[in-house]
PDB file of N, CA and C in Angstrom:
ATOM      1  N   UNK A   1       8.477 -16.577  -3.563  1.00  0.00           N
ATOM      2  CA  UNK A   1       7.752 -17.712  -3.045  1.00  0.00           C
ATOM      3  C   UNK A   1       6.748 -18.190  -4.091  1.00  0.00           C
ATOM      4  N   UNK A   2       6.315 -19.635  -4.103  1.00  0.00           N
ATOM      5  CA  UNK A   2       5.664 -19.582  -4.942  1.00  0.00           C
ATOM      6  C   UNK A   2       4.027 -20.492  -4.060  1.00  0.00           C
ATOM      7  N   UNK A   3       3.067 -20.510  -5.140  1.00  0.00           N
ATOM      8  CA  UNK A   3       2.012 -20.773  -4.786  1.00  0.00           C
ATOM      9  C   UNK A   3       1.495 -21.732  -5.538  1.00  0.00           C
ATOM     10  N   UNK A   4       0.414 -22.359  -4.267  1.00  0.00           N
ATOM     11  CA  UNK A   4      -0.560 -23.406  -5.298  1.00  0.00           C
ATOM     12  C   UNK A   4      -1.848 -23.241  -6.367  1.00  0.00           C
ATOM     13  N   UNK A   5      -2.215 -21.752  -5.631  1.00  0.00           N
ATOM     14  CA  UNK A   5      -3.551 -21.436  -5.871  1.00  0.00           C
ATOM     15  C   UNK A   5      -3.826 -20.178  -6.197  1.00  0.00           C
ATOM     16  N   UNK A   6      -2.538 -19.471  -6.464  1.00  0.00           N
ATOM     17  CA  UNK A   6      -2.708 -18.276  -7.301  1.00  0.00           C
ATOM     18  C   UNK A   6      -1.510 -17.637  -8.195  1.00  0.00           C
ATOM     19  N   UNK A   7      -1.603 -16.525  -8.536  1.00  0.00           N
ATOM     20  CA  UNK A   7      -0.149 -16.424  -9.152  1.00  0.00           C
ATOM     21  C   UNK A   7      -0.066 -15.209  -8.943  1.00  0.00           C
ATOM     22  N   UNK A   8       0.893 -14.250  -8.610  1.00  0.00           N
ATOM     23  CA  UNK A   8       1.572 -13.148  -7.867  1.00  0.00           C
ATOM     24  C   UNK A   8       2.707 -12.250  -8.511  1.00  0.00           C
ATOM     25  N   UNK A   9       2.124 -11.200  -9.193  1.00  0.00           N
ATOM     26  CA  UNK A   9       3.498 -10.210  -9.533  1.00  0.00           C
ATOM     27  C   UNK A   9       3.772  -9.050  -9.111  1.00  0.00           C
ATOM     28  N   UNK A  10       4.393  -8.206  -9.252  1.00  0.00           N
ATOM     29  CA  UNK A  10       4.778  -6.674  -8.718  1.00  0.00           C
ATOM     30  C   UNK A  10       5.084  -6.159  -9.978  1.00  0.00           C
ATOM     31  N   UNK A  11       4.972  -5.358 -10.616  1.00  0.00           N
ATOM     32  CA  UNK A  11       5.562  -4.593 -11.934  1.00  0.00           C
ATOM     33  C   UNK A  11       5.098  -2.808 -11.552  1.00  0.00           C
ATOM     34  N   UNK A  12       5.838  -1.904 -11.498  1.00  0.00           N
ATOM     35  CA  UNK A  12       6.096  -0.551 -11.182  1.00  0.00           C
ATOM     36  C   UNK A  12       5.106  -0.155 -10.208  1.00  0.00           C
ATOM     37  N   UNK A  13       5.276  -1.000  -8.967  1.00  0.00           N
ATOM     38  CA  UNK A  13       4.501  -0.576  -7.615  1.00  0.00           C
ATOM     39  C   UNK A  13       3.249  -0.908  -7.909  1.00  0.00           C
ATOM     40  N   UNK A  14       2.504  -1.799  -8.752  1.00  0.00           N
ATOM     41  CA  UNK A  14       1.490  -1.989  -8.960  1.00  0.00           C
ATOM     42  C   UNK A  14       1.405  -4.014  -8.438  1.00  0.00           C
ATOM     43  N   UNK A  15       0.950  -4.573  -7.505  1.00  0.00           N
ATOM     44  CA  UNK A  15       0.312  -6.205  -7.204  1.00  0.00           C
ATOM     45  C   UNK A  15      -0.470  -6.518  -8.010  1.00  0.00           C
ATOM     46  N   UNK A  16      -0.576  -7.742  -8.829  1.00  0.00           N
ATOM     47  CA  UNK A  16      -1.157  -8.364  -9.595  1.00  0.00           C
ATOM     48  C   UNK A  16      -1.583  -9.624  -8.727  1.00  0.00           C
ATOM     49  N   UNK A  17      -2.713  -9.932  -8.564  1.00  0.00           N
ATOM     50  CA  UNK A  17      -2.749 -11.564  -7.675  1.00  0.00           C
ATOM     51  C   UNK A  17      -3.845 -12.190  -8.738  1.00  0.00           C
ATOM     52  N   UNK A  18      -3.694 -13.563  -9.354  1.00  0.00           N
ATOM     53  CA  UNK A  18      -4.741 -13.736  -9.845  1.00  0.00           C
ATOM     54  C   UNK A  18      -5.146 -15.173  -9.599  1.00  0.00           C
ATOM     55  N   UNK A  19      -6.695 -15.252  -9.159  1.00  0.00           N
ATOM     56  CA  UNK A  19      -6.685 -16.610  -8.708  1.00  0.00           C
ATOM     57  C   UNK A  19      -6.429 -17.764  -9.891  1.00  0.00           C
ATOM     58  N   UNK A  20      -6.207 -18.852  -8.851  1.00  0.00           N
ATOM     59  CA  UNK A  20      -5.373 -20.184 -10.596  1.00  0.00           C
ATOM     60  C   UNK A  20      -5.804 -21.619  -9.675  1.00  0.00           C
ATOM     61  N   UNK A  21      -7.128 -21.914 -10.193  1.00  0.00           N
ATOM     62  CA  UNK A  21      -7.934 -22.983  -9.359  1.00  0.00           C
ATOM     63  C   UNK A  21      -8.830 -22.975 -11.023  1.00  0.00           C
ATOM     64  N   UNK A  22      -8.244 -23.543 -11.683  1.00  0.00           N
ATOM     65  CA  UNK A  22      -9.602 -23.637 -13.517  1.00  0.00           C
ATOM     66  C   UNK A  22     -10.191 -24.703 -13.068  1.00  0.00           C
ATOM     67  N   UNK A  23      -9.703 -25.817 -12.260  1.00  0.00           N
ATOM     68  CA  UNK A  23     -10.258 -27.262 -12.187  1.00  0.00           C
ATOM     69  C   UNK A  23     -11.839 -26.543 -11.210  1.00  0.00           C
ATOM     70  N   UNK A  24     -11.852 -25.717 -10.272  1.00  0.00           N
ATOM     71  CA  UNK A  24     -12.590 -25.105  -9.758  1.00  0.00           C
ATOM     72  C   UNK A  24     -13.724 -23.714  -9.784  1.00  0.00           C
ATOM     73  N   UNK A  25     -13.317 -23.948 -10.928  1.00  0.00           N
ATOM     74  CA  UNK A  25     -13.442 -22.435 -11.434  1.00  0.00           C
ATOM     75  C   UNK A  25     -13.344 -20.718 -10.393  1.00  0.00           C
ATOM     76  N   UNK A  26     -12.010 -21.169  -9.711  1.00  0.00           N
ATOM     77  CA  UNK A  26     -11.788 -20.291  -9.301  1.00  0.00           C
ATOM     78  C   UNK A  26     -12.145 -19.941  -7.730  1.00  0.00           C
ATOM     79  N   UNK A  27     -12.961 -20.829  -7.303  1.00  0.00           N
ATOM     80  CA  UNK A  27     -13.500 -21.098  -5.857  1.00  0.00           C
ATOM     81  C   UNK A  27     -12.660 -20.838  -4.877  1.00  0.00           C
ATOM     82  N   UNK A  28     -13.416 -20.519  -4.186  1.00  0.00           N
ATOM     83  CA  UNK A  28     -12.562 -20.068  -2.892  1.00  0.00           C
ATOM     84  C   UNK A  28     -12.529 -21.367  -1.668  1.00  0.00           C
ATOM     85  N   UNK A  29     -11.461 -21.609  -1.385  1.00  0.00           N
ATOM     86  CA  UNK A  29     -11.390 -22.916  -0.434  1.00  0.00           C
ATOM     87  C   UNK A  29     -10.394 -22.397   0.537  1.00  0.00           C
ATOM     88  N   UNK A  30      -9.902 -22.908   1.593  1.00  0.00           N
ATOM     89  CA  UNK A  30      -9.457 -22.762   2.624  1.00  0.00           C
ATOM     90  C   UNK A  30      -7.316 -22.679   2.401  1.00  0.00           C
ATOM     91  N   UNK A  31      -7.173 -23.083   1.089  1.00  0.00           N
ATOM     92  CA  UNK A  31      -5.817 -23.316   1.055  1.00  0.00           C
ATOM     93  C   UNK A  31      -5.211 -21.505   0.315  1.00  0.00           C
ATOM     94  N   UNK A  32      -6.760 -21.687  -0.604  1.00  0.00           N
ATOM     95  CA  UNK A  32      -6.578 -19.897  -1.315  1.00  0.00           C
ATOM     96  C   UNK A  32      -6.621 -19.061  -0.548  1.00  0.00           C
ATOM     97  N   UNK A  33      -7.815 -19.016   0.667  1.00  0.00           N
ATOM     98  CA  UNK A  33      -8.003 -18.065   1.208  1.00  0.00           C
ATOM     99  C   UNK A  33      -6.306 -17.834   2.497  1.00  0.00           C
ATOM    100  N   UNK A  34      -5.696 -19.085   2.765  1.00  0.00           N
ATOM    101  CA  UNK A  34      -4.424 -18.741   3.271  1.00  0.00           C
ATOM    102  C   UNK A  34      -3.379 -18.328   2.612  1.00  0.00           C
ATOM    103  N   UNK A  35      -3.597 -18.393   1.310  1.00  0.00           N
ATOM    104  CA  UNK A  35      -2.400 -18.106   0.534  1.00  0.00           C
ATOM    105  C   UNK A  35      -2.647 -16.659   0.291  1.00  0.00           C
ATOM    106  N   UNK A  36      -3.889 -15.845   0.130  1.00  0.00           N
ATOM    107  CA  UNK A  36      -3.987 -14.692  -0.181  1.00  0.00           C
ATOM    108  C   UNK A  36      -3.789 -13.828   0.933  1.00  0.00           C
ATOM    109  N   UNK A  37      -3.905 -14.579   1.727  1.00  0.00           N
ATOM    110  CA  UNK A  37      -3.190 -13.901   3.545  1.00  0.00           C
ATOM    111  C   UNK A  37      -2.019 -13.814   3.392  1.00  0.00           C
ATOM    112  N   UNK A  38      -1.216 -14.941   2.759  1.00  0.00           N
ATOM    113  CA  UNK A  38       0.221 -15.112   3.247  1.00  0.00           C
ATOM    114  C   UNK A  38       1.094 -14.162   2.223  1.00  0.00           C
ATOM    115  N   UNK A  39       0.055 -13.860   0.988  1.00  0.00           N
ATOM    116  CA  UNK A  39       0.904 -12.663   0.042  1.00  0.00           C
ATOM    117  C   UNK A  39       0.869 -11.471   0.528  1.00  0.00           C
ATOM    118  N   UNK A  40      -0.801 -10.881   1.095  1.00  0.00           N
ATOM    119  CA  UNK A  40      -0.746  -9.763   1.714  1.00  0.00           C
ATOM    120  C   UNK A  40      -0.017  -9.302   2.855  1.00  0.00           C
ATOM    121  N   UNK A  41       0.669 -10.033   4.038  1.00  0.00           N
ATOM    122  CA  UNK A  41       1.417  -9.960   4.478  1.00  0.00           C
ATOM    123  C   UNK A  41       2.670 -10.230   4.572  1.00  0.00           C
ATOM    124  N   UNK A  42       3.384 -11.160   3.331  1.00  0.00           N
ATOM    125  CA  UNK A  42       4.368 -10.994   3.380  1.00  0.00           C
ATOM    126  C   UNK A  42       4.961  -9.872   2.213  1.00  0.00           C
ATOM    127  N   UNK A  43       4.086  -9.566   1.591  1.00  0.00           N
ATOM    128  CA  UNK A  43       4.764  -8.410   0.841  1.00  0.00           C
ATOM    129  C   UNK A  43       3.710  -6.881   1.190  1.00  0.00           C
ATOM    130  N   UNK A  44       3.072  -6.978   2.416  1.00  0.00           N
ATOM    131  CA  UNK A  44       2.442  -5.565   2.827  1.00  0.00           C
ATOM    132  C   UNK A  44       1.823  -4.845   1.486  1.00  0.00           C
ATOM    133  N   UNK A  45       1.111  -5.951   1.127  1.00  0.00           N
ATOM    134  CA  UNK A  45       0.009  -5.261  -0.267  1.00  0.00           C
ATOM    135  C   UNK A  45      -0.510  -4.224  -0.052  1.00  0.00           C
ATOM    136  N   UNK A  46      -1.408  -4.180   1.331  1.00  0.00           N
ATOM    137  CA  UNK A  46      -2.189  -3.392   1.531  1.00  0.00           C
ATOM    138  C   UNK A  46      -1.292  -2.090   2.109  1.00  0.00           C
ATOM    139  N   UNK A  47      -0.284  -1.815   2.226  1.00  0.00           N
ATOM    140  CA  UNK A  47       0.831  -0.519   2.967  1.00  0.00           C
ATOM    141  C   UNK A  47       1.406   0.567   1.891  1.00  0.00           C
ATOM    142  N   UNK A  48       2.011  -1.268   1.259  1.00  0.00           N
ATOM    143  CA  UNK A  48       3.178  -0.300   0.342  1.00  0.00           C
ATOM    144  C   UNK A  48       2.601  -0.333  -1.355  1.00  0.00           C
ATOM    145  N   UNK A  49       1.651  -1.365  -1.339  1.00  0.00           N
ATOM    146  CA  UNK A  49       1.650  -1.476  -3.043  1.00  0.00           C
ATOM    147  C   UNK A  49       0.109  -0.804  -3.472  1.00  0.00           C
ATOM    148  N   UNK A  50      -0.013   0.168  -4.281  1.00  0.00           N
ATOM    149  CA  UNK A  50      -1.408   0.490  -4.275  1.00  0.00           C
ATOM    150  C   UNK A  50      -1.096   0.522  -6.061  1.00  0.00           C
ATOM    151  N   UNK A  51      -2.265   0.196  -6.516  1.00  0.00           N
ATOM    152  CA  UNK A  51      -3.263  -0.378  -6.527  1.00  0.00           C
ATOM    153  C   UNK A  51      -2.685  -1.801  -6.171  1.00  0.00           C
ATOM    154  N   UNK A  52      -3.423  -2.668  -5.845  1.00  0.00           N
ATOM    155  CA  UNK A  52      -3.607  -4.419  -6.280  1.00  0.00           C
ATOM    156  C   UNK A  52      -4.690  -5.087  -6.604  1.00  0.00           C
ATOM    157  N   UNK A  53      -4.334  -5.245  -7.854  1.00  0.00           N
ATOM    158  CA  UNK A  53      -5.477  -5.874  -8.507  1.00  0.00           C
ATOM    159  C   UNK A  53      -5.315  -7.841  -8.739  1.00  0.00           C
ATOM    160  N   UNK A  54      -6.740  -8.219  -8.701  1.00  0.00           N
ATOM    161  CA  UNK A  54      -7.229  -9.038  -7.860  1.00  0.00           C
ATOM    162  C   UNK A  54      -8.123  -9.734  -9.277  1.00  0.00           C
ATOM    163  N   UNK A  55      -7.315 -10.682  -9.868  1.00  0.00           N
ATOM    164  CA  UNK A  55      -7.858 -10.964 -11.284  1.00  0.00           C
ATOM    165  C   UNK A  55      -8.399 -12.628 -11.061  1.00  0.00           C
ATOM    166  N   UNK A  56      -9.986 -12.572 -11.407  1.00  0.00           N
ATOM    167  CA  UNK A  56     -10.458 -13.719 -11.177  1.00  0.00           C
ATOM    168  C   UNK A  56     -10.906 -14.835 -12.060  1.00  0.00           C
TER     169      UNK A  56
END
């Protein structure tokens, strides 16, 4: 899936999410904060993938 407002990888059981808003410097608005919902649950970040790191 892809996104507006961040960018999302998996590499050896490890989540990469990093926010991608430069025009904003990175701000948190209402479209990020659903999109970082919609990664954590559709790929169960918080279950199956440990660490996830959260690059701002």
């Amino acid at each position: 899936m892809s996104y507006r407002t961040l960018l999302f990888d998996i590499a050896d059981h490890v989540a990469t999410i990093t926010l991608h808003r430069p025009d904003a410097a990175n701000g948190m608005n209402l479209e990020l904060a659903k999109e970082l919902m919609q990664v954590a649950l559709r790929h169960d970040v918080i279950r199956v993938l440990k660490p996830c790191y959260i690059n701002v």
